[in-house]
PDB file of N, CA and C in Angstrom:
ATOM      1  N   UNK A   1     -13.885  -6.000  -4.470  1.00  0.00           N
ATOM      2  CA  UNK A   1     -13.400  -5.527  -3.196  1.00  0.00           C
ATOM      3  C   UNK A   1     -13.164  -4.023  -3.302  1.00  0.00           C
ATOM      4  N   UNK A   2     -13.689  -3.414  -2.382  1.00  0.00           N
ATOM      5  CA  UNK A   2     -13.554  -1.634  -2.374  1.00  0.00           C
ATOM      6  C   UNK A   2     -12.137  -1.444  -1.823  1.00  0.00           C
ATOM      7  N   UNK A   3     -11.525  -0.100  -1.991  1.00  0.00           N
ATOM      8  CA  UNK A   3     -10.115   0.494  -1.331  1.00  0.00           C
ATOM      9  C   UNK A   3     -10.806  -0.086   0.155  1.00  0.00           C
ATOM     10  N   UNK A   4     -11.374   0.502   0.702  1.00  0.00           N
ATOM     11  CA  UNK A   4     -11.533   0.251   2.288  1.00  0.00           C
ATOM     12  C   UNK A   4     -11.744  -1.164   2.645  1.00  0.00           C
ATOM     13  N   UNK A   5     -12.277  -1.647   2.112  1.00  0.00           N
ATOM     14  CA  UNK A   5     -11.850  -3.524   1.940  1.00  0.00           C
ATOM     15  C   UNK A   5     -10.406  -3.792   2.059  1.00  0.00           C
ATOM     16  N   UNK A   6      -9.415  -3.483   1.501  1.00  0.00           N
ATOM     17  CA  UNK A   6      -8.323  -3.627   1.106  1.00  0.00           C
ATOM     18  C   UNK A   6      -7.389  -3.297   2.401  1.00  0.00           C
ATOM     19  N   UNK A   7      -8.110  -1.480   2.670  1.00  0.00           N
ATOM     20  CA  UNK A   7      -7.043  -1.298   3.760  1.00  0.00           C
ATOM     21  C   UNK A   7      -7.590  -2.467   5.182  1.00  0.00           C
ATOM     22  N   UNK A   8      -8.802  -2.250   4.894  1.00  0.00           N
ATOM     23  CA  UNK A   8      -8.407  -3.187   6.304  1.00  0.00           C
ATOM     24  C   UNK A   8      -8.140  -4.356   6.323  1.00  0.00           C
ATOM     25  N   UNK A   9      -7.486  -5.080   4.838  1.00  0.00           N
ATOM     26  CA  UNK A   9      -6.618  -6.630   5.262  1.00  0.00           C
ATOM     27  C   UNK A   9      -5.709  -6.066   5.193  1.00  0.00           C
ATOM     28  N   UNK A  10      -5.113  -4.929   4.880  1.00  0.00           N
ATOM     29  CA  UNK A  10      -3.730  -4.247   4.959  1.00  0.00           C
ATOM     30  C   UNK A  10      -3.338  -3.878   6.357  1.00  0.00           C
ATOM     31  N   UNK A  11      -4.174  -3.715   7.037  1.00  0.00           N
ATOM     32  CA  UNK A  11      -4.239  -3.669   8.755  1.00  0.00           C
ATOM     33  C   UNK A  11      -4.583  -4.315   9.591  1.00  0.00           C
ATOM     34  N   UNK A  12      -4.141  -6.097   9.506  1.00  0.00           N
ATOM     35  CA  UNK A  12      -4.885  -7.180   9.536  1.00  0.00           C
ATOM     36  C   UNK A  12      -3.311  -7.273  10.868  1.00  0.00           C
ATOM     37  N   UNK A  13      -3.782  -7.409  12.133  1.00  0.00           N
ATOM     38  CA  UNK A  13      -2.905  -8.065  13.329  1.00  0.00           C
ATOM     39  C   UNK A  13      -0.716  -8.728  12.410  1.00  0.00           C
ATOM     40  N   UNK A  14      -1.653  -9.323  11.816  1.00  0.00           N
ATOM     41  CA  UNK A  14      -0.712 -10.534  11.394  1.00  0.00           C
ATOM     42  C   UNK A  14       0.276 -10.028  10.259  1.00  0.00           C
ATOM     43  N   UNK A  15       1.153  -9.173  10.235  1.00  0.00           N
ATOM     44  CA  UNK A  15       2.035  -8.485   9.596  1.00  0.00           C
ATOM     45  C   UNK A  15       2.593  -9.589   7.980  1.00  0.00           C
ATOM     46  N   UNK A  16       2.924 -10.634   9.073  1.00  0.00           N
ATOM     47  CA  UNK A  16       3.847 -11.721   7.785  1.00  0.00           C
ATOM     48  C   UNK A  16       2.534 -11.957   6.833  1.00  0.00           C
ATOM     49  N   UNK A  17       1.297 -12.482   6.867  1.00  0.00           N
ATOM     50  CA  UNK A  17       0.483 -12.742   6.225  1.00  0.00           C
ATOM     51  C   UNK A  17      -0.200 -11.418   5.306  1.00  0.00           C
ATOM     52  N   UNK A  18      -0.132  -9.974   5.576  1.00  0.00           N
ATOM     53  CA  UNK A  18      -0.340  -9.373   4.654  1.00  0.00           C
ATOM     54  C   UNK A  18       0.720  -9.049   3.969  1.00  0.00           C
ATOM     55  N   UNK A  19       2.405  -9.168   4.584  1.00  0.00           N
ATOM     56  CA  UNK A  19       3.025  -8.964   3.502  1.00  0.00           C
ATOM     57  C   UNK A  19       2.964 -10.746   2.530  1.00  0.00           C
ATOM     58  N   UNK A  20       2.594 -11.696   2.657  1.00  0.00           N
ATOM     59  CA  UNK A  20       2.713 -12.422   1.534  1.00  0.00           C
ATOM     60  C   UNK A  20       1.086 -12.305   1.131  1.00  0.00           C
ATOM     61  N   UNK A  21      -0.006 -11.545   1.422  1.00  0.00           N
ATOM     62  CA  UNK A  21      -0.943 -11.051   0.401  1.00  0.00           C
ATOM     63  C   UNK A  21      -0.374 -10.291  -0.893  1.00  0.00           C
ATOM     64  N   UNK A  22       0.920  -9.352  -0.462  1.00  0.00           N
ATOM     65  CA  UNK A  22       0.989  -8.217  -1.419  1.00  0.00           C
ATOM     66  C   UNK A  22       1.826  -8.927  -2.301  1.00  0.00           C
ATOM     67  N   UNK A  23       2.373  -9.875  -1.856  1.00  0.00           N
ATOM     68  CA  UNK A  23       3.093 -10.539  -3.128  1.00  0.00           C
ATOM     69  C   UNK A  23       2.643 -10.925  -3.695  1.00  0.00           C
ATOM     70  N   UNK A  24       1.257 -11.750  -3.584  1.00  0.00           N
ATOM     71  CA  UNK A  24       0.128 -12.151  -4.464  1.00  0.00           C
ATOM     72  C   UNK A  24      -0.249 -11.028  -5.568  1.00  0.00           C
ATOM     73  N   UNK A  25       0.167  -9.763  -5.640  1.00  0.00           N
ATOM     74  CA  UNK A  25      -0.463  -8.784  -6.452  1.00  0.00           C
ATOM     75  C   UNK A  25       0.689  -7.927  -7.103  1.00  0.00           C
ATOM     76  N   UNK A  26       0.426  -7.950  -8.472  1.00  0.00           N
ATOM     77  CA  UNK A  26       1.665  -7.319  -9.465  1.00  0.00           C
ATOM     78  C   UNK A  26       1.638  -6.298  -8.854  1.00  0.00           C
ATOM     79  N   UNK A  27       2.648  -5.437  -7.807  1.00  0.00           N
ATOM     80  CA  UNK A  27       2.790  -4.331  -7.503  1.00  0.00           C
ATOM     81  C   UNK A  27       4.139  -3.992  -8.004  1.00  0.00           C
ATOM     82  N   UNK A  28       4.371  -2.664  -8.292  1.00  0.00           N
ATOM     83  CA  UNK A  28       5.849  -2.206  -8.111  1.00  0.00           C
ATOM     84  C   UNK A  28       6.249  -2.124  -7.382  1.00  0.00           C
ATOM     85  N   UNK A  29       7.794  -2.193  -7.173  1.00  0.00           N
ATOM     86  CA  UNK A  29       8.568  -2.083  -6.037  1.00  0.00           C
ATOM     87  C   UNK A  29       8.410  -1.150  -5.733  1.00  0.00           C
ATOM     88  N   UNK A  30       7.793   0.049  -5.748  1.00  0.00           N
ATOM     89  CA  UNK A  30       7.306   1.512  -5.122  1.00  0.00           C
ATOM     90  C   UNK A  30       6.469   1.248  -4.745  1.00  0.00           C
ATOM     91  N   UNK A  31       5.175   0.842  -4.984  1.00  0.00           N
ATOM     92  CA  UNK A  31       3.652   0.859  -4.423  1.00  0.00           C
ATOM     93  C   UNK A  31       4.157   0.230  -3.122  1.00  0.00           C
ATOM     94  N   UNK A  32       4.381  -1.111  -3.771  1.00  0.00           N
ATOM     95  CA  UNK A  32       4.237  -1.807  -2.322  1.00  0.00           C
ATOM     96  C   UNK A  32       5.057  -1.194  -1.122  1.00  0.00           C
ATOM     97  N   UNK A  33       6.603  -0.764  -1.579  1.00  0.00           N
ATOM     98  CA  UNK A  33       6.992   0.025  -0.393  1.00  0.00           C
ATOM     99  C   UNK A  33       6.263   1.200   0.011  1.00  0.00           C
ATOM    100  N   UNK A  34       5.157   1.768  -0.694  1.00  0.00           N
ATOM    101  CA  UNK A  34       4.378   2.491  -0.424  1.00  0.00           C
ATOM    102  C   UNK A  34       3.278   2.697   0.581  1.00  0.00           C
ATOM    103  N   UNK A  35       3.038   1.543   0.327  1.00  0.00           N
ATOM    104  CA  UNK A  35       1.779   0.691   1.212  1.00  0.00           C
ATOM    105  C   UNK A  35       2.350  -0.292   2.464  1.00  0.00           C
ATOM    106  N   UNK A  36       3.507  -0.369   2.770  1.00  0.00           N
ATOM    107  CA  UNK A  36       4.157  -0.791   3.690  1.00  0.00           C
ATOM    108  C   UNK A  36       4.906   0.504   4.285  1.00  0.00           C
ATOM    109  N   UNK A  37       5.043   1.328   4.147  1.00  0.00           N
ATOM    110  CA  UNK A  37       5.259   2.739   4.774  1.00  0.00           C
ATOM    111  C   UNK A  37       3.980   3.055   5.283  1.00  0.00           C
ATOM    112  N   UNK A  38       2.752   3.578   4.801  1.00  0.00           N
ATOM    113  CA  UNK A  38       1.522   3.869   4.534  1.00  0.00           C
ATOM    114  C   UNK A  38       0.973   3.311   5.429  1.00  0.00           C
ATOM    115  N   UNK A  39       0.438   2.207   5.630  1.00  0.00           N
ATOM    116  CA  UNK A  39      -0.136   1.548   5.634  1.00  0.00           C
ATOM    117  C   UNK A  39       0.369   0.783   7.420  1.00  0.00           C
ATOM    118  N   UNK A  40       1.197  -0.380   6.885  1.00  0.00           N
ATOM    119  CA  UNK A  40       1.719  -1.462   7.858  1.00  0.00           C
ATOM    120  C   UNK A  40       2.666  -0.620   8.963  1.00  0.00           C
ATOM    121  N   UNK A  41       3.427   0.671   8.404  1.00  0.00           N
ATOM    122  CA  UNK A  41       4.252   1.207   9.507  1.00  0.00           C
ATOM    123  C   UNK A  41       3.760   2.494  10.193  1.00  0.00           C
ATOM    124  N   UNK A  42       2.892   2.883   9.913  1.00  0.00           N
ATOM    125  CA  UNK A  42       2.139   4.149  10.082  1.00  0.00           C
ATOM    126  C   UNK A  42       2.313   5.314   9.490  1.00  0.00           C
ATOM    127  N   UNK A  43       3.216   5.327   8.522  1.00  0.00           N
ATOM    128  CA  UNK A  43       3.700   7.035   8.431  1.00  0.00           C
ATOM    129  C   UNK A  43       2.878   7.028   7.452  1.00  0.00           C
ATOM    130  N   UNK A  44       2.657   8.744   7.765  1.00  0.00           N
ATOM    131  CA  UNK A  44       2.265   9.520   7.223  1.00  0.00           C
ATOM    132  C   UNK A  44       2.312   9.870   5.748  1.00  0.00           C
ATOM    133  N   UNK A  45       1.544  10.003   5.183  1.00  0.00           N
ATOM    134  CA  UNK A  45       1.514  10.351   3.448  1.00  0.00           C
ATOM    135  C   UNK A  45       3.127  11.300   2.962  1.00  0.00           C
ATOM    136  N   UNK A  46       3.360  12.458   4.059  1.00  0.00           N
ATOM    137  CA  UNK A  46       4.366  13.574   3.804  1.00  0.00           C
ATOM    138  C   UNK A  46       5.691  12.883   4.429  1.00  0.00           C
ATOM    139  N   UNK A  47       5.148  11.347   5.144  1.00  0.00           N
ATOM    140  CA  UNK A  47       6.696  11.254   5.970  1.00  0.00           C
ATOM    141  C   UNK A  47       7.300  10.318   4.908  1.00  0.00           C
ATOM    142  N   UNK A  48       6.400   9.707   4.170  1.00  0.00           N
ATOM    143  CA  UNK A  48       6.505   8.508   3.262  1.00  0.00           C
ATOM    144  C   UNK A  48       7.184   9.128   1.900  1.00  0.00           C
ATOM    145  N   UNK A  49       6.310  10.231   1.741  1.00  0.00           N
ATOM    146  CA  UNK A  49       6.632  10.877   0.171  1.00  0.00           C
ATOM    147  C   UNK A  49       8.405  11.116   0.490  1.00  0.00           C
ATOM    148  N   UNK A  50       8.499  11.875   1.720  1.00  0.00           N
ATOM    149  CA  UNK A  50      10.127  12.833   2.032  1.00  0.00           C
ATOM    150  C   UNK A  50      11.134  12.040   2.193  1.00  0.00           C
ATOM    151  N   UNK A  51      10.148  10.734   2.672  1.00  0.00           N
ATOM    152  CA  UNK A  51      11.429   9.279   2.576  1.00  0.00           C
ATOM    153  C   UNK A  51      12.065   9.037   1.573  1.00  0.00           C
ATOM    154  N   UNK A  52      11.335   8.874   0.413  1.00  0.00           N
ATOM    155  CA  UNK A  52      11.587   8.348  -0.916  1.00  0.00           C
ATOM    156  C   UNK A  52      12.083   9.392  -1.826  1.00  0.00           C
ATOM    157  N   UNK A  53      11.717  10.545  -1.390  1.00  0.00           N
ATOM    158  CA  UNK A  53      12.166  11.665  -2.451  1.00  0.00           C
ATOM    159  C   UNK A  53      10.690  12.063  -3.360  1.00  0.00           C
ATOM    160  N   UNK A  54       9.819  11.472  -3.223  1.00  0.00           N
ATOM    161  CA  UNK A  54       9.116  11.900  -4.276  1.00  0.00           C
ATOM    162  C   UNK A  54       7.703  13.115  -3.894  1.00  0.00           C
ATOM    163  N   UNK A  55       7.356  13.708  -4.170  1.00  0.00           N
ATOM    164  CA  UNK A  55       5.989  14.530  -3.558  1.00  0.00           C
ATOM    165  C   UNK A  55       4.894  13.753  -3.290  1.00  0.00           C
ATOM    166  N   UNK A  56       3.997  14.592  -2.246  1.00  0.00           N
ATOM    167  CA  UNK A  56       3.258  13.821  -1.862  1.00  0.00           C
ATOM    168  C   UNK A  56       1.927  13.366  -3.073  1.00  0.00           C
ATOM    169  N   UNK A  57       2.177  14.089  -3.868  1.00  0.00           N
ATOM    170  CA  UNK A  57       1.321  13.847  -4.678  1.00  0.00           C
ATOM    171  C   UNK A  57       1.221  12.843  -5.405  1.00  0.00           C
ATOM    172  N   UNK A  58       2.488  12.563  -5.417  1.00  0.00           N
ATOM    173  CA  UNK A  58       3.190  11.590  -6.962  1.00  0.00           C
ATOM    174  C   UNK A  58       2.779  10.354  -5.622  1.00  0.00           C
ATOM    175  N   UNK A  59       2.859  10.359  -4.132  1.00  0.00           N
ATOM    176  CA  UNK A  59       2.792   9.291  -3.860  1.00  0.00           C
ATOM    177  C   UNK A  59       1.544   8.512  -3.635  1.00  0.00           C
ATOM    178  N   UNK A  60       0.683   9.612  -3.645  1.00  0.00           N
ATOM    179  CA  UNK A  60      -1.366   9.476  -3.652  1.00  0.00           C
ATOM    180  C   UNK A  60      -0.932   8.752  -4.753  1.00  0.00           C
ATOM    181  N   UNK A  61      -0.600   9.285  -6.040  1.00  0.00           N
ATOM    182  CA  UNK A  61      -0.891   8.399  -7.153  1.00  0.00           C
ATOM    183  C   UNK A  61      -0.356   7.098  -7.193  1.00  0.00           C
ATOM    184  N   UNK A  62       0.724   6.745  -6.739  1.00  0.00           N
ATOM    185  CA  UNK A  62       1.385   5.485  -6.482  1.00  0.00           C
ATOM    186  C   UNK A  62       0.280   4.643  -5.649  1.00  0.00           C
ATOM    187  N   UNK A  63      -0.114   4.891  -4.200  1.00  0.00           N
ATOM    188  CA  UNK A  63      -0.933   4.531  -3.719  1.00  0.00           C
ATOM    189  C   UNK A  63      -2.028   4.176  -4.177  1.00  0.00           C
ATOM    190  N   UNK A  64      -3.086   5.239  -5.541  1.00  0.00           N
ATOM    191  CA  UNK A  64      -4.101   4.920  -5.024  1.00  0.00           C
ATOM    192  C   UNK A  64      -4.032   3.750  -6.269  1.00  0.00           C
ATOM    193  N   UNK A  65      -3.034   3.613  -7.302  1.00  0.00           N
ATOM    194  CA  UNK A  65      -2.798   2.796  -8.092  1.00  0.00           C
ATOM    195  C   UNK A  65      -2.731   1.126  -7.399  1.00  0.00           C
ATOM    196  N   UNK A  66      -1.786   1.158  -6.309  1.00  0.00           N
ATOM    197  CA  UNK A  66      -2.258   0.207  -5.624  1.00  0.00           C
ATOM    198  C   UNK A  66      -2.788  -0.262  -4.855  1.00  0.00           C
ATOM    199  N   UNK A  67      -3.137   0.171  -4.178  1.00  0.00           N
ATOM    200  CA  UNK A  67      -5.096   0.190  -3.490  1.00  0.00           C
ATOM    201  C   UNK A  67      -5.841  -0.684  -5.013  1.00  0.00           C
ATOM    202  N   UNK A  68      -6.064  -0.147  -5.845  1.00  0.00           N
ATOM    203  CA  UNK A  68      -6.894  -0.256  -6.472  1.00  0.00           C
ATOM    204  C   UNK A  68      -6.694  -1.871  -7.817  1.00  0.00           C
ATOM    205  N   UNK A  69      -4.873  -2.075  -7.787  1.00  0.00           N
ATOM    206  CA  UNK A  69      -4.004  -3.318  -8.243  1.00  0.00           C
ATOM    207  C   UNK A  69      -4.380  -4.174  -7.168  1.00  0.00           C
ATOM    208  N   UNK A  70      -4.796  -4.288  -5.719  1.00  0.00           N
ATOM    209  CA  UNK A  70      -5.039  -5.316  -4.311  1.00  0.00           C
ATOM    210  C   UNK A  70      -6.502  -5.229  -4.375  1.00  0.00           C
ATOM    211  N   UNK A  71      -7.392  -4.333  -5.234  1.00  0.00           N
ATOM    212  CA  UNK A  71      -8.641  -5.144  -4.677  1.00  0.00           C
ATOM    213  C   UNK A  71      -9.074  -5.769  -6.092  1.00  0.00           C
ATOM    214  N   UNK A  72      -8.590  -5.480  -7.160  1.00  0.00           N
ATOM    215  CA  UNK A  72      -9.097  -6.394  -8.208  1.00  0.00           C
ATOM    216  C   UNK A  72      -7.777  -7.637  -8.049  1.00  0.00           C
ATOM    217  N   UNK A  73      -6.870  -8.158  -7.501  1.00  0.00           N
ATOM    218  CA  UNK A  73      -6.327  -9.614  -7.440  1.00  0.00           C
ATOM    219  C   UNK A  73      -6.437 -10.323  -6.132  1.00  0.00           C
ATOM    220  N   UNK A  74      -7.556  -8.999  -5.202  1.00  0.00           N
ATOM    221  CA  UNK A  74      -8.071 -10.210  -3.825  1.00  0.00           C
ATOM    222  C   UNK A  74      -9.702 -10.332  -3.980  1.00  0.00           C
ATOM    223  N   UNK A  75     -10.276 -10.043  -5.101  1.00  0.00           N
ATOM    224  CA  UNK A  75     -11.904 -10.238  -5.398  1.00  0.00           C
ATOM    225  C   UNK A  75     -11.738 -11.948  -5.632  1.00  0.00           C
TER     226      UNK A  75
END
């Protein structure tokens, strides 16, 4: 499964059913709040990073770590 595979079951209508996809997948409690900021609530990469405290950079890397943890445990 590619990242863009991924995001779009991550942007799948049905909110409750992709959050019990992500439980299916060893994420950290950062990614996934990552990808549920990101992703499921809309914000922005800089609104997400300033939420949490961390740069936006550090949060690409969080992200693309799990992007990439959701398409090798939904292949």
């Amino acid at each position: 499964m590619t990242k863009d595979e991924v995001l779009a079951v991550l942007k799948m209508p049905m909110k409750d059913n992709v959050i019990l996809k992500l439980e299916q997948v060893n994420l950290t409690d950062k990614e996934k709040e990552i990808l549920i900021m990101t992703v499921l609530r809309g914000m922005t990469e800089l609104e997400a990073a300033e939420e949490l405290d961390i740069s936006r950079n550090c949060l690409q890397a969080h992200k693309k770590k799990a992007l990439e943890k959701c398409a090798m445990a939904w292949e």
